[in-house]
Protein backbone atom coordinates (compact mmCIF):
# COMPACT_ATOMS: atom_id res chain seq x y z
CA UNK A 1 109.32 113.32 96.11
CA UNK A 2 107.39 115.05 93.42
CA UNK A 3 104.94 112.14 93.41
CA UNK A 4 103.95 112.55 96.77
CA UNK A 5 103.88 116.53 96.64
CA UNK A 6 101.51 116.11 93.70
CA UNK A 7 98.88 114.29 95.87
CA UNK A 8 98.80 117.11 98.39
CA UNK A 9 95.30 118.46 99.30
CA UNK A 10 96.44 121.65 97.32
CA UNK A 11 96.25 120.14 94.49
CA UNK A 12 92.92 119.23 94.33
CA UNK A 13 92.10 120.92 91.71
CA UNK A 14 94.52 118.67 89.30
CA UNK A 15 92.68 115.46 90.14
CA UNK A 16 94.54 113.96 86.65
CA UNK A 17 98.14 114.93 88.16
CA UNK A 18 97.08 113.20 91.24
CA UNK A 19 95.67 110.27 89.36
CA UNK A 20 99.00 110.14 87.31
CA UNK A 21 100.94 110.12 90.47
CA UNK A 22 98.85 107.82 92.30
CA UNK A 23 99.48 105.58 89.28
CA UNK A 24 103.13 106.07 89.21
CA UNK A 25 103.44 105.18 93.30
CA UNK A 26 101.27 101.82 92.41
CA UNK A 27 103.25 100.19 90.11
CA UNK A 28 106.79 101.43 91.67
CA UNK A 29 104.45 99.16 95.33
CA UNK A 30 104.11 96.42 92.96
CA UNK A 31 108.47 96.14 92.62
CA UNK A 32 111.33 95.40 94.92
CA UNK A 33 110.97 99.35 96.53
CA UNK A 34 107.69 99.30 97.93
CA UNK A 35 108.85 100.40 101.41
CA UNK A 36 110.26 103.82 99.24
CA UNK A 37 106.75 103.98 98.60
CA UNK A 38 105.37 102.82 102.20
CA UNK A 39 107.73 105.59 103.37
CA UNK A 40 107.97 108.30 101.28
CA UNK A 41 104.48 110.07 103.04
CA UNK A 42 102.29 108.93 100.27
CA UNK A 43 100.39 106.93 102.88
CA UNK A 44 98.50 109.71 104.90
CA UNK A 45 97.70 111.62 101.26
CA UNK A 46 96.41 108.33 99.88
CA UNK A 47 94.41 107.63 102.67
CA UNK A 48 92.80 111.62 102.19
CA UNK A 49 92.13 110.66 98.51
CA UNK A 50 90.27 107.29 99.41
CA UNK A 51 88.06 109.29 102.15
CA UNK A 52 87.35 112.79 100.18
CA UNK A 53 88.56 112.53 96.42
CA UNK A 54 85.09 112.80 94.03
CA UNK A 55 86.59 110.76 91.52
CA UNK A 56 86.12 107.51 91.40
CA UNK A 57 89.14 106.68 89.42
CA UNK A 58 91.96 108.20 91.41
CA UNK A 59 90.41 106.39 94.49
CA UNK A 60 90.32 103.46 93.05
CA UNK A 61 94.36 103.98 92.15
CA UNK A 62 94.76 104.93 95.62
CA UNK A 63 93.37 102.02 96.94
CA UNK A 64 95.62 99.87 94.80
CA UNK A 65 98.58 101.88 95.59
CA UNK A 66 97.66 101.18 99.45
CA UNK A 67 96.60 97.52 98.57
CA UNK A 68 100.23 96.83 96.92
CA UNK A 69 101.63 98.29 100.07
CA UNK A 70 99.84 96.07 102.33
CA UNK A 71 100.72 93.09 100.73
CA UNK A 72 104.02 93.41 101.27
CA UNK A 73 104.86 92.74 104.39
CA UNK A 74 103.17 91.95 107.36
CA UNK A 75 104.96 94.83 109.03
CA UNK A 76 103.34 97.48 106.04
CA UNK A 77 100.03 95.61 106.57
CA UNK A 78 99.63 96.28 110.57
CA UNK A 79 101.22 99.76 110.26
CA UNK A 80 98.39 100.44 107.48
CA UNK A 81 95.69 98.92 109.98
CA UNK A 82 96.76 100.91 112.43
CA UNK A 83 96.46 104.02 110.26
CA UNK A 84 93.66 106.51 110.98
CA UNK A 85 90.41 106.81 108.66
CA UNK A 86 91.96 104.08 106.35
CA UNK A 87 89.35 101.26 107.03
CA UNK A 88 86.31 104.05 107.07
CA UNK A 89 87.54 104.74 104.00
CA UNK A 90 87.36 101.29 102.13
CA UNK A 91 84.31 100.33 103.79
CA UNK A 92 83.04 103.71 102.53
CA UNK A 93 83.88 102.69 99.40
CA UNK A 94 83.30 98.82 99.70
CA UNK A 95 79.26 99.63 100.70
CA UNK A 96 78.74 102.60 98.60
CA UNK A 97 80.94 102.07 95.58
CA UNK A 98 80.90 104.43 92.61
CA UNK A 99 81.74 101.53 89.69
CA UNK A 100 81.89 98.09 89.32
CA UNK A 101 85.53 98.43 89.44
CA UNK A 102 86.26 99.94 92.98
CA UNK A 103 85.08 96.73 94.02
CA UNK A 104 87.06 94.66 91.72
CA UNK A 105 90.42 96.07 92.93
């Protein structure tokens, strides 16, 4: 999907496009085709943003994006668990966040 190409570490330098997208693949989680999301290879790119991204913003939308994923299904929630550098990511971000809001989400 475009979405998900737009996330892509070569577009780093677009951080709003990302943002946008990341935004986009949240509230389609938060509907009746979250596995589209869960499997459309968002997940790894997400996880990428929530580790590396400098802006706060778009990894705070990633985080939601991942968050609506997890919740649901138990089956989305494990396979995210299981998922490398996710967890060092949002306790990065947990301990060290860069707004109020990171937490809040």
């Amino acid at each position: 999907s475009f979405l998900v190409r737009f996330l892509q570490e070569d577009k780093t330098d677009a951080p709003r496009l990302q943002f946008e997208s990341a935004w986009a693949l949240t509230n389609i989680a938060s509907t009746s085709r979250t596995s589209d999301v869960a499997h459309s290879g968002a997940i790894p790119h997400l996880v990428r943003i929530i580790n590396h991204a400098d802006s706060a913003e778009l990894r705070e939308q990633a985080a939601w994006c991942i968050g609506n994923v997890a919740g649901d299904s138990i089956e989305n929630r494990d396979g995210l668990l299981a998922t490398p550098m996710l967890t060092n990511g949002m306790l990065k971000n947990i301990s060290r966040p860069a707004n109020l809001s990171l937490l809040q989400n």
